[in-house]
Protein backbone atom coordinates (compact mmCIF):
# COMPACT_ATOMS: atom_id res chain seq x y z
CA UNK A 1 -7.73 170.32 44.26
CA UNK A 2 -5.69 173.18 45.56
CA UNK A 3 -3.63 170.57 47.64
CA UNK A 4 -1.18 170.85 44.79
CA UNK A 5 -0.48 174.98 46.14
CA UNK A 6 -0.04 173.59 49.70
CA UNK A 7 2.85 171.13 48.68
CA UNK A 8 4.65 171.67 46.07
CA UNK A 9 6.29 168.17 44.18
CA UNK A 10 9.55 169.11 43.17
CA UNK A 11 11.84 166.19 43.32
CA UNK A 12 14.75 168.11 43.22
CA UNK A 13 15.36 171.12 44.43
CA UNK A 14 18.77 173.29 44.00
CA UNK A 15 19.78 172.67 47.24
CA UNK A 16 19.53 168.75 47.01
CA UNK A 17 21.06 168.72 43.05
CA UNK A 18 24.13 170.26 44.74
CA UNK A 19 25.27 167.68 47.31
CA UNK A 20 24.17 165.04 44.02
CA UNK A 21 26.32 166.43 41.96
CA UNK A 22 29.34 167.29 44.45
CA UNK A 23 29.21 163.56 45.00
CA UNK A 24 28.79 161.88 41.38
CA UNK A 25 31.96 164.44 39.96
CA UNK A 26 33.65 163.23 43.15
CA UNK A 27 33.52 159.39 42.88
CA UNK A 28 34.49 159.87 39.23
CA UNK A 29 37.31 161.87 40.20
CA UNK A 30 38.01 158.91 42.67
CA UNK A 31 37.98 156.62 39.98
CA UNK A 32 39.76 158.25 37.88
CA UNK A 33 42.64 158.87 40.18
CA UNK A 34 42.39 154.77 41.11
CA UNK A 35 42.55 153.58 37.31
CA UNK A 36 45.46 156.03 37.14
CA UNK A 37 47.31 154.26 40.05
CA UNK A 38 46.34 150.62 38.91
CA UNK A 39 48.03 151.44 35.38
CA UNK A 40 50.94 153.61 36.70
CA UNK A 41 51.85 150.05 39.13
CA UNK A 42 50.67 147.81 36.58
């Protein structure tokens, strides 16, 4: 029962939310910038 102590389930941990995040505000950025483009040439 004390198994639990030994490993501890955290799916995410601060160091692995960063890199998420970095990358999800990044390819929104990216999309943003291409739907920008499209409409400007459009």
């Amino acid at each position: 029962m004390g198994a639990s102590n030994e490993i501890p389930e955290e799916p995410l941990k601060q160091s692995e939310i960063m890199p998420l995040t970095m990358g999800f505000i990044g390819t929104i950025a990216f999309a943003i910038v291409v739907y920008f483009v499209i409409v400007s040439i459009g």
